[in-house]
N, C-alpha and C. Protein backbone atom coordinates (compact mmCIF):
# COMPACT_ATOMS: atom_id res chain seq x y z
N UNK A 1 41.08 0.62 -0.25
CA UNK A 1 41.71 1.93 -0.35
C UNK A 1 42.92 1.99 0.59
N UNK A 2 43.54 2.29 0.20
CA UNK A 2 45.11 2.65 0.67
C UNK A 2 45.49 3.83 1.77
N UNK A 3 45.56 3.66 2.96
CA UNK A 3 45.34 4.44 4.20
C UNK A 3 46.83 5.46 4.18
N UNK A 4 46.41 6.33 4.51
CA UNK A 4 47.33 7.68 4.07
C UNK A 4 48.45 7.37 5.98
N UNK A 5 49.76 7.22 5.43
CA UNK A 5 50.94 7.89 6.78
C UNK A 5 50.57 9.77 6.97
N UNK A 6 50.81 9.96 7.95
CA UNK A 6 50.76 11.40 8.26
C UNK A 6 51.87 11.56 8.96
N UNK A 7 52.59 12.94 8.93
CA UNK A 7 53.41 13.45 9.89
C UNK A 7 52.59 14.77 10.59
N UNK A 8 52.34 14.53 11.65
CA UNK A 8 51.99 15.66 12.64
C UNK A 8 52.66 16.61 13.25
N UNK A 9 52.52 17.93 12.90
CA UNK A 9 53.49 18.78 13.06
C UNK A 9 52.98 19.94 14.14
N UNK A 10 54.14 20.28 15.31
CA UNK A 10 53.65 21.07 16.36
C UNK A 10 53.82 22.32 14.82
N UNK A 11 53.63 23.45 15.39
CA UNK A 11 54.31 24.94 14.59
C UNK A 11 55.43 25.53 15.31
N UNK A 12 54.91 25.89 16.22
CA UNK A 12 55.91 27.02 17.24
C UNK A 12 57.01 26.45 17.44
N UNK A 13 58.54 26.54 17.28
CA UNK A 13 59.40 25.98 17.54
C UNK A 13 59.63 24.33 17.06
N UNK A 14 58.95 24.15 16.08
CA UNK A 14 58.95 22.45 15.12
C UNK A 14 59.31 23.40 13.98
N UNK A 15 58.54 23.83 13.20
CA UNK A 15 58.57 24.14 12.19
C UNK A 15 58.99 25.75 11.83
N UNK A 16 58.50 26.17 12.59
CA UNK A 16 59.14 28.14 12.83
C UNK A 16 59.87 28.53 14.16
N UNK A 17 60.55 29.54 13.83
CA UNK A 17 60.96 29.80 15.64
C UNK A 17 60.20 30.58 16.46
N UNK A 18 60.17 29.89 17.59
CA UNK A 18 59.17 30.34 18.86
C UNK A 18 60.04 31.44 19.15
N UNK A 19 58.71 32.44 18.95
CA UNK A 19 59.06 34.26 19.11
C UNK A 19 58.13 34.26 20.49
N UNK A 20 57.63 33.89 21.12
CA UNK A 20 56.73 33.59 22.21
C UNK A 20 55.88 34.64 21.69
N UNK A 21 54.66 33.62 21.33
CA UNK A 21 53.44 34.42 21.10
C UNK A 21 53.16 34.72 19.63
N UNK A 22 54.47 34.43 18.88
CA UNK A 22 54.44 34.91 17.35
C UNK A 22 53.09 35.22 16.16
N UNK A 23 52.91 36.29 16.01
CA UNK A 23 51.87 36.14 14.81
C UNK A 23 51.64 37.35 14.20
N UNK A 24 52.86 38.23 13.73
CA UNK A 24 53.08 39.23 12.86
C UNK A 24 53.56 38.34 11.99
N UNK A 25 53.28 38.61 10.70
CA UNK A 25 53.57 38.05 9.58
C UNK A 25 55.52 38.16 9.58
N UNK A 26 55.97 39.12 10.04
CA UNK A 26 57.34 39.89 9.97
C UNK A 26 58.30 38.82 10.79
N UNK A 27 57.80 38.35 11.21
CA UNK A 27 58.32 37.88 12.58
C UNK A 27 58.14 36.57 12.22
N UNK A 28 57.91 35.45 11.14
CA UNK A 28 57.78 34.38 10.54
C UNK A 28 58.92 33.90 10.04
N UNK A 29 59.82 32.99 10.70
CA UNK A 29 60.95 32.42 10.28
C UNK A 29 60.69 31.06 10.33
N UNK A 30 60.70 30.22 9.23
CA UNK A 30 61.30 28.60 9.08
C UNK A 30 62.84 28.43 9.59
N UNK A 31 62.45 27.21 10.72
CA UNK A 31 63.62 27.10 11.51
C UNK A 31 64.65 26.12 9.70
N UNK A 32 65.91 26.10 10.50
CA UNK A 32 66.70 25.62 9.43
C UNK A 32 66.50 23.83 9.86
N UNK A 33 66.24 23.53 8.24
CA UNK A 33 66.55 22.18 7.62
C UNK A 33 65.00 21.32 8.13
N UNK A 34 64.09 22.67 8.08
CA UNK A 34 62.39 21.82 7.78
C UNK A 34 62.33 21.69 6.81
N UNK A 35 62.74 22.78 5.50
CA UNK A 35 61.87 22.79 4.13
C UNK A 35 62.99 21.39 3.41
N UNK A 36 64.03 21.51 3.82
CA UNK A 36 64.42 20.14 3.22
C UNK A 36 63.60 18.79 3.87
N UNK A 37 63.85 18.47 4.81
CA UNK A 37 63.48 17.61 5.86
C UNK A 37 61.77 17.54 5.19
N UNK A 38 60.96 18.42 5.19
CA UNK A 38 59.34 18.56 4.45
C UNK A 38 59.63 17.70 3.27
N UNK A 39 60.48 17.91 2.66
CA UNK A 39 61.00 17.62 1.03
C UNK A 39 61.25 16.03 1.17
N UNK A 40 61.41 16.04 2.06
CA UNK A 40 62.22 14.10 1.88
C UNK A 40 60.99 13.44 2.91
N UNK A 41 60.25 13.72 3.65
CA UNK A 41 59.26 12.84 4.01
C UNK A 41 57.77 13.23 3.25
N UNK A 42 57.71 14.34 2.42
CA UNK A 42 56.43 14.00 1.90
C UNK A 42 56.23 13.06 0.81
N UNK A 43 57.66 12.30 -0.08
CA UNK A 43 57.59 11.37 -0.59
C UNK A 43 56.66 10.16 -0.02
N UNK A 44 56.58 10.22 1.23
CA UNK A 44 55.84 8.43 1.90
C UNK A 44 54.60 9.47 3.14
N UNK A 45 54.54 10.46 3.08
CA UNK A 45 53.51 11.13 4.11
C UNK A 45 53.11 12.52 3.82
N UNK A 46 51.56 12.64 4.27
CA UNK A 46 50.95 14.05 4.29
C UNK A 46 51.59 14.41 5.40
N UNK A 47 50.89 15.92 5.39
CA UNK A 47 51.41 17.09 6.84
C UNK A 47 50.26 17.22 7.26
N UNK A 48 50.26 17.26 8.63
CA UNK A 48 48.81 18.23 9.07
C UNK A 48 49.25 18.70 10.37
N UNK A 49 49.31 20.03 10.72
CA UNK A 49 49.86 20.65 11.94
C UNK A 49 48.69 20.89 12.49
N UNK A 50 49.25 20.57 13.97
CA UNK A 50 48.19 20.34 15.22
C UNK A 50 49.03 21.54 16.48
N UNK A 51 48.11 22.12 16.57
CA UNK A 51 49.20 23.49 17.32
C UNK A 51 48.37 24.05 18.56
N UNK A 52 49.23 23.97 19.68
CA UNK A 52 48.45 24.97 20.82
C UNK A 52 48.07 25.92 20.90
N UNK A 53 47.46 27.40 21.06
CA UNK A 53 47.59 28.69 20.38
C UNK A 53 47.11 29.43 21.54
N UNK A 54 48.12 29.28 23.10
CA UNK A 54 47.59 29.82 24.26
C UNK A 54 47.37 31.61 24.39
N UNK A 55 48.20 32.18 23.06
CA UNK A 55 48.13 33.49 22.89
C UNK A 55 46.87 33.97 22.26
N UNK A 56 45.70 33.08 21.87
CA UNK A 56 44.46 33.72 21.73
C UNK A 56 43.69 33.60 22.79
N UNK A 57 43.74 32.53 23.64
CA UNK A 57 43.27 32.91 24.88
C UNK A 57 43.59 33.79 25.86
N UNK A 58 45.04 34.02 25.57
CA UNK A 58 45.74 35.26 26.95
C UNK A 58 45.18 36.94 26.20
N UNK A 59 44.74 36.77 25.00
CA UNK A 59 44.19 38.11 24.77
C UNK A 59 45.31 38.74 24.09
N UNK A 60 46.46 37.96 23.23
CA UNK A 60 48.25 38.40 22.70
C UNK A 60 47.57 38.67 21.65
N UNK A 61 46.71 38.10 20.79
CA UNK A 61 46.47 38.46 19.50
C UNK A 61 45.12 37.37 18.73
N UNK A 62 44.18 37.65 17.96
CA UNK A 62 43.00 37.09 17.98
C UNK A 62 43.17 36.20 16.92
N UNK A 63 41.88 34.93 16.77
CA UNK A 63 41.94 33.84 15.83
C UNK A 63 42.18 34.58 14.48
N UNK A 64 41.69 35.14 13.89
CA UNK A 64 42.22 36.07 12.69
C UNK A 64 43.72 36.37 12.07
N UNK A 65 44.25 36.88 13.56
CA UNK A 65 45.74 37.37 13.66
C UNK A 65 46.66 35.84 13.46
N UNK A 66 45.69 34.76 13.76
CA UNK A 66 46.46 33.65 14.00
C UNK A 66 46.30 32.95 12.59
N UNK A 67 44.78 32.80 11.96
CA UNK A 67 44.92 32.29 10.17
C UNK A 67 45.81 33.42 9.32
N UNK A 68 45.90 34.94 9.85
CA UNK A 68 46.63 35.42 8.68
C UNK A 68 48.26 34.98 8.61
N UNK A 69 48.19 34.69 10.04
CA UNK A 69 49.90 34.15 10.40
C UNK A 69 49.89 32.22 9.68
N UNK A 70 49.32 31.79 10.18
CA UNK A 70 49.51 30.32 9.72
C UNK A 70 49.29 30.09 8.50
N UNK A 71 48.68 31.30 7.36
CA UNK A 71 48.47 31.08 6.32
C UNK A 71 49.51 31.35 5.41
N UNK A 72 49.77 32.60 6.05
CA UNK A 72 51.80 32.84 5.40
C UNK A 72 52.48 31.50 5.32
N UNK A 73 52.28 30.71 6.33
CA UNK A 73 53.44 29.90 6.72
C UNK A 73 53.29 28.87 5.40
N UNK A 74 51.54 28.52 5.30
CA UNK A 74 51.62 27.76 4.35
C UNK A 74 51.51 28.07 3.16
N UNK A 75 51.55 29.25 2.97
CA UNK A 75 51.93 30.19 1.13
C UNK A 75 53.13 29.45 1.02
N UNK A 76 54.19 30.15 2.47
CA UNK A 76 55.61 30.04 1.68
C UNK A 76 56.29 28.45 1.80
N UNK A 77 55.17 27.35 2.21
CA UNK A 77 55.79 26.00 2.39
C UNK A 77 55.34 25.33 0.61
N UNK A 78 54.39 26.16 0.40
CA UNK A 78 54.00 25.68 -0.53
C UNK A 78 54.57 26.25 -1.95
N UNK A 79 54.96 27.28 -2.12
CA UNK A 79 56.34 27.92 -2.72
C UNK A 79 57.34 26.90 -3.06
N UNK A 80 57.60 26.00 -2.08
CA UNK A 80 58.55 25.29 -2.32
C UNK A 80 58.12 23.54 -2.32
N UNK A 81 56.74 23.70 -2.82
CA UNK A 81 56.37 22.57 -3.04
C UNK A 81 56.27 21.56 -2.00
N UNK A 82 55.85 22.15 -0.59
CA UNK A 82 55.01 21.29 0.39
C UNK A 82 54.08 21.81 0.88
N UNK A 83 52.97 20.85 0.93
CA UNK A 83 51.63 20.93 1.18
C UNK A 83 51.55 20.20 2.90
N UNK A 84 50.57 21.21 3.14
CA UNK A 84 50.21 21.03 4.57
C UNK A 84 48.78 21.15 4.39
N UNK A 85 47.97 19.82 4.57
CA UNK A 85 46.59 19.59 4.55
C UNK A 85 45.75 20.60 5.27
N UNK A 86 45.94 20.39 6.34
CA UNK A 86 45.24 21.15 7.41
C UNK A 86 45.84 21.59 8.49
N UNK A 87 45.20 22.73 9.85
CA UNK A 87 45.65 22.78 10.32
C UNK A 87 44.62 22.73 11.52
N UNK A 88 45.28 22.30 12.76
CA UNK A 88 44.38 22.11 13.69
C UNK A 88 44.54 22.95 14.84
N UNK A 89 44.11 23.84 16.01
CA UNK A 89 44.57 24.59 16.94
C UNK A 89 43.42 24.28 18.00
N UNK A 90 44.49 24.74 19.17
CA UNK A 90 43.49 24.78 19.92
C UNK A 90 43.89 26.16 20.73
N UNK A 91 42.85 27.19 20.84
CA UNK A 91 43.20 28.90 21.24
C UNK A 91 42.75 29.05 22.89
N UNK A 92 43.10 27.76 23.81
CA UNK A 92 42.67 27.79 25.39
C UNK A 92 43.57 27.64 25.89
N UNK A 93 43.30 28.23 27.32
CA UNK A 93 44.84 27.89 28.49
C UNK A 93 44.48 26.89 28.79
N UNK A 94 45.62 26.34 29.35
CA UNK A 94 45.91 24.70 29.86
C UNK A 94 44.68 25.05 30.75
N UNK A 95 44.46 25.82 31.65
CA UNK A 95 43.68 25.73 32.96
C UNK A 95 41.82 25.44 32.46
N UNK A 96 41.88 26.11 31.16
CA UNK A 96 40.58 26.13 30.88
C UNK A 96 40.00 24.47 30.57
N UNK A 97 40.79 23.54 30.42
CA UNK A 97 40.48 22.41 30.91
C UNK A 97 39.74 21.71 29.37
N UNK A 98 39.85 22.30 28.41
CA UNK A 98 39.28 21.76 28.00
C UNK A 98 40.01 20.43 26.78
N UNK A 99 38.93 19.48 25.87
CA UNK A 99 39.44 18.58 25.11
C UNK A 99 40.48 18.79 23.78
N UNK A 100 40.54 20.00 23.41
CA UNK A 100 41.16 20.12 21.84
C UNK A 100 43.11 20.75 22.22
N UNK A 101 43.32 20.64 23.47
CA UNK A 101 44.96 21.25 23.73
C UNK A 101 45.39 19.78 23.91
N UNK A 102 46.66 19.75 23.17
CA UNK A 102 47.26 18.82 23.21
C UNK A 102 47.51 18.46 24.66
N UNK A 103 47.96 17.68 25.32
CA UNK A 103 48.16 16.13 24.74
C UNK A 103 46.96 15.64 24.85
N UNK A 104 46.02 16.16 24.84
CA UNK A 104 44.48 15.69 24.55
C UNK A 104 44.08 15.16 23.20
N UNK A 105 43.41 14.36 22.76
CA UNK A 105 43.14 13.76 21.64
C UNK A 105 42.38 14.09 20.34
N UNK A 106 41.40 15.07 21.08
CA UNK A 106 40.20 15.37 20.05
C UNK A 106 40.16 15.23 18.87
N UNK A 107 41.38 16.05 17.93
CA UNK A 107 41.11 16.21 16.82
C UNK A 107 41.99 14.66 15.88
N UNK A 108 42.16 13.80 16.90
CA UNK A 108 42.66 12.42 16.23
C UNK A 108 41.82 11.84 15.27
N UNK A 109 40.51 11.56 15.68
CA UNK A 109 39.53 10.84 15.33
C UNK A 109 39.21 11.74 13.65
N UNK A 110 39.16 12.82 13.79
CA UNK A 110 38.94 13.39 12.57
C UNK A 110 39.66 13.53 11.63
N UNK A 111 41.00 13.51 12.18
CA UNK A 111 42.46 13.49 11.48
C UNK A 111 42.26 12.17 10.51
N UNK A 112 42.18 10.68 11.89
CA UNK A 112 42.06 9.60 11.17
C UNK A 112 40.92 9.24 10.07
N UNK A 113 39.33 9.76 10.34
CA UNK A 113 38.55 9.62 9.32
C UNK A 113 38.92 10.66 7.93
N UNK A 114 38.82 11.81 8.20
CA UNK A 114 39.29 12.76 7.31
C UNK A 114 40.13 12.67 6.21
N UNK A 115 41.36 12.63 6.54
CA UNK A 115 42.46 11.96 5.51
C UNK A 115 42.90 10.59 5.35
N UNK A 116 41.69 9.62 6.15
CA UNK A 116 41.93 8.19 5.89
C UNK A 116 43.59 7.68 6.36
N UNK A 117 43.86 8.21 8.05
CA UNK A 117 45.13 8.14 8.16
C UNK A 117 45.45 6.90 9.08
N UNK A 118 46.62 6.35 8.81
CA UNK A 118 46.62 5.24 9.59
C UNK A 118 47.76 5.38 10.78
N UNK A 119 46.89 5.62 11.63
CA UNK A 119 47.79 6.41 12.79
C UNK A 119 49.16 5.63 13.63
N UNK A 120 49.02 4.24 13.59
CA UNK A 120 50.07 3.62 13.85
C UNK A 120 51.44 4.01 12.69
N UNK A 121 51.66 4.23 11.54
CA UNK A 121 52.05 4.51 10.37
C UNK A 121 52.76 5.77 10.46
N UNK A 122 51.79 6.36 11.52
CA UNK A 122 52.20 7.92 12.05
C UNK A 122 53.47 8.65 12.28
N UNK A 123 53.34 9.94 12.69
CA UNK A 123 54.45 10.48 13.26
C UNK A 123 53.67 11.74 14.00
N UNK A 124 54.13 12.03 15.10
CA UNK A 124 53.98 13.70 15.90
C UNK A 124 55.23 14.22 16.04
N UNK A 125 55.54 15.40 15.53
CA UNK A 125 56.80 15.87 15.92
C UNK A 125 56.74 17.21 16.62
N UNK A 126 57.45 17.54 17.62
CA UNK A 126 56.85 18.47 18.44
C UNK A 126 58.41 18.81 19.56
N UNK A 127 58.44 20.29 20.30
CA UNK A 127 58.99 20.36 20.89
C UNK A 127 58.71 20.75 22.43
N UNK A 128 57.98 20.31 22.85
CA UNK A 128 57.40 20.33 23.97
C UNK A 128 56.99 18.43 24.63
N UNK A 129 56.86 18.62 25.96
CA UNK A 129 56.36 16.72 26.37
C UNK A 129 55.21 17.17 25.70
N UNK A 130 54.20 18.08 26.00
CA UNK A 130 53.08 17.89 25.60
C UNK A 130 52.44 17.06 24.15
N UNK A 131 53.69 17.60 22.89
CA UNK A 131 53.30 17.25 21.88
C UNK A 131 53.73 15.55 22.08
N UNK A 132 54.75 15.17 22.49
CA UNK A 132 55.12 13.90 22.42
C UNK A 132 53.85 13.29 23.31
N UNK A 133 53.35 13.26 24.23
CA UNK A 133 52.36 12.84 24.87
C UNK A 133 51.07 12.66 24.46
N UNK A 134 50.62 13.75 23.31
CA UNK A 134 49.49 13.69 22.30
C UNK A 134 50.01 12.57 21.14
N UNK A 135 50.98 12.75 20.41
CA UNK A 135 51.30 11.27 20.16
C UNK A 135 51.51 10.31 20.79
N UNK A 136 52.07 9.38 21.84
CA UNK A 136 51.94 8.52 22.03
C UNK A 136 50.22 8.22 22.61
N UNK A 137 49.29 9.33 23.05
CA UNK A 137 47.98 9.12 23.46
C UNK A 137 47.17 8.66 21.76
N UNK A 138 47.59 9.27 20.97
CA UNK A 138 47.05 8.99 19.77
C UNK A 138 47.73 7.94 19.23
N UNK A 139 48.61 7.50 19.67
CA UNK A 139 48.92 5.55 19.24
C UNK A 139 50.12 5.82 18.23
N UNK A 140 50.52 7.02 17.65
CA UNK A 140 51.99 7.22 16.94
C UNK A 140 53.30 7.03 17.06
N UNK A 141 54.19 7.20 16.27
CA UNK A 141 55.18 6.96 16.76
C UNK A 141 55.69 8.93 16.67
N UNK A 142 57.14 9.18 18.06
CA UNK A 142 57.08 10.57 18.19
C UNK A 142 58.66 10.75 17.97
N UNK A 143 58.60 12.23 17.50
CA UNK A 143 60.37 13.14 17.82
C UNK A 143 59.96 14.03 18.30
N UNK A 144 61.15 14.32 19.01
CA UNK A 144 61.30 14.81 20.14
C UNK A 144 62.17 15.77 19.49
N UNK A 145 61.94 17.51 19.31
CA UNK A 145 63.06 18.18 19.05
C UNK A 145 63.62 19.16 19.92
N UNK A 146 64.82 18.93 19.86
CA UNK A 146 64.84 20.51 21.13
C UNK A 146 65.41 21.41 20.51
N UNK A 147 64.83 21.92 19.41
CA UNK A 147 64.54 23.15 18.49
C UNK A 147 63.25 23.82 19.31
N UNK A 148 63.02 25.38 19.37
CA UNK A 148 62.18 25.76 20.04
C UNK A 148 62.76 26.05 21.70
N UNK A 149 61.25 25.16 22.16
CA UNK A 149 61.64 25.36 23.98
C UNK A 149 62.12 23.76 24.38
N UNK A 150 62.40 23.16 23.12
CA UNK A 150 63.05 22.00 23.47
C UNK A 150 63.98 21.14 24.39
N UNK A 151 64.87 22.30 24.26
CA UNK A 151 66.11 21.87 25.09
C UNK A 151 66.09 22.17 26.59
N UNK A 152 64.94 23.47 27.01
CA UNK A 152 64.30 23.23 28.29
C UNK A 152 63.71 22.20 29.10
N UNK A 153 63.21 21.31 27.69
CA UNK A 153 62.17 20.26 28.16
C UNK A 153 62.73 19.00 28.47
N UNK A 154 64.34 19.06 28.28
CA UNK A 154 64.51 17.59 28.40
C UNK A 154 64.41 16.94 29.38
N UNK A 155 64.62 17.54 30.42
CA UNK A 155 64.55 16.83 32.00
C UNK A 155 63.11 16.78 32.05
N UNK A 156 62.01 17.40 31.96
CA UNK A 156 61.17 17.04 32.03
C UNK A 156 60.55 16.14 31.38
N UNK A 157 60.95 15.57 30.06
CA UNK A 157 60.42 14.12 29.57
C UNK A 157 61.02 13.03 30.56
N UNK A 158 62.12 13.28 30.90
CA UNK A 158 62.58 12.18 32.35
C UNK A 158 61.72 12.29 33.11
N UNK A 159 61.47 13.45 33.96
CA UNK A 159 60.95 13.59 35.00
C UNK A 159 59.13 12.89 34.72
N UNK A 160 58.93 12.94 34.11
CA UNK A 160 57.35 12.93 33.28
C UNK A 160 57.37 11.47 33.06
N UNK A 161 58.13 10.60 32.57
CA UNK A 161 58.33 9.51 31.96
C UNK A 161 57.80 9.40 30.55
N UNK A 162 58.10 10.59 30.17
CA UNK A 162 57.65 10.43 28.42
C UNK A 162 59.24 10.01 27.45
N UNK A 163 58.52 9.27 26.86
CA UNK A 163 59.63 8.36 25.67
C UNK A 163 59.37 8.81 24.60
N UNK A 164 59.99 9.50 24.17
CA UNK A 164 59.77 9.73 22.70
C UNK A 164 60.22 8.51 21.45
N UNK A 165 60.22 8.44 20.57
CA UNK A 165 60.74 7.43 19.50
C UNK A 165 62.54 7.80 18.96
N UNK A 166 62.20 9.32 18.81
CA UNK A 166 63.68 9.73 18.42
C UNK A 166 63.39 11.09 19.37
N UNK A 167 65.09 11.81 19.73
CA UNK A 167 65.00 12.83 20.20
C UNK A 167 66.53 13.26 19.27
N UNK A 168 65.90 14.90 18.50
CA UNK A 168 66.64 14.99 17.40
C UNK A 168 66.77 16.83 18.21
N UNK A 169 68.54 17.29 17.50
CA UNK A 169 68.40 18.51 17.58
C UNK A 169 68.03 19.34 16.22
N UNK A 170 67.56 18.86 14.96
CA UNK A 170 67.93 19.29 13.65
C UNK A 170 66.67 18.45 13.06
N UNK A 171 65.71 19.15 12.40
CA UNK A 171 65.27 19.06 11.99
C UNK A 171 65.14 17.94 10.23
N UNK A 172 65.84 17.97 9.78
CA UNK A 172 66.35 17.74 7.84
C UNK A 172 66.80 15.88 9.00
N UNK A 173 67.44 15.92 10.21
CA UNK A 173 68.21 14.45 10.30
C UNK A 173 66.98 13.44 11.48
N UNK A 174 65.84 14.55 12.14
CA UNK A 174 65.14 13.55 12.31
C UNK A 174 64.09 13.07 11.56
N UNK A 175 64.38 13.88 10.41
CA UNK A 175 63.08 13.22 9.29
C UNK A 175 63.72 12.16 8.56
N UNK A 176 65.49 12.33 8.07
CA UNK A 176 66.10 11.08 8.13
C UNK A 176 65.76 9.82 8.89
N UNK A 177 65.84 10.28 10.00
CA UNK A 177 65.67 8.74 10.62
C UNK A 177 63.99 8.28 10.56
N UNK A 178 63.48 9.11 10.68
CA UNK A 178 62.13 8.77 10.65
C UNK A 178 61.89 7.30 9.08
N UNK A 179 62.84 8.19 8.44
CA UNK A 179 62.53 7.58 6.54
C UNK A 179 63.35 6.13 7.03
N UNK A 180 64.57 6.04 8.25
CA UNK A 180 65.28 4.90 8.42
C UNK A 180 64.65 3.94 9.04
N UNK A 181 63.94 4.87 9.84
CA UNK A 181 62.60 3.57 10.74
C UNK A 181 61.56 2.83 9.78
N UNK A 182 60.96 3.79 9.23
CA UNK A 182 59.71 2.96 8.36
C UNK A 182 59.98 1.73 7.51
């Protein structure tokens, strides 16, 4: 059987814009040049977004508030003919210490049995070190966007010593290169 590529997708500022805290349906914007960029790598890869969700732990808005929001997202991805398998969250503060917040691994193992994914094959795309750090801990290859809180973060992937694979400002041209690497 033929082992499925995945692209791993942060949400907040990867794929929508970080409203800090976002999860009124109203307030749901696709950043520019994902739904193309979605369009040209699901030819060779599934989606499955893996997302932090520190605003159900701070008490901003509850797991509910958060499927009616992530479910919009994937009505209207799917509108335009991309599918997003699953989605994965984790609703704790960094402090609460626990295994399922990125750059922690947890939900790898299930990712990889689940959709039969072959994680070297991979991709995490994310705008935070954190997400790049959950990929390279999960053995992928990563982009780096500074869409979002991105462009805050760059000194800190120096400072951190995190390497990303690509570091893209535009969404539609690092899925280009992604299609140039494979």
């Amino acid at each position: 059987m033929n082992m499925e590529k995945a692209i791993l997708l942060d949400r907040d500022g990867t794929l929508i814009e970080d409203k800090n805290y976002a999860y009124k349906i109203e307030d749901l914007e696709i950043l520019p040049g994902v739904i193309e960029g979605l369009r040209e790598l699901q030819k060779d890869f599934i989606f499955i977004i893996v997302t932090n969700q520190s605003g159900i732990g701070r008490g901003y808005y509850t797991t509910e508030d958060f499927h009616n929001f992530n479910n919009h997202l994937i009505r209207l991805l799917k509108k335009e003919n991309i599918k997003i398998l699953k989605t994965y969250f984790c609703p704790h503060l960094r402090e609460e210490g626990c295994d399922c917040r990125k750059p922690n691994t947890k939900f790898i193992d299930e990712i990889i049995n689940h959709f039969n994914v072959n994680i070297k094959e991979s991709w995490m795309m994310g705008d935070h070190p954190s997400d790049i750090q959950f990929g390279i801990n999960a053995g992928c290859r990563t982009v780096f966007l500074t869409t979002g809180h991105g462009d805050k973060h760059l000194d800190d992937l120096k400072s951190l010593e995190i390497k990303p694979t690509i570091i893209s400002d535009n969404f539609l041209e690092a899925a280009k290169e992604i299609l140039r690497l494979c």
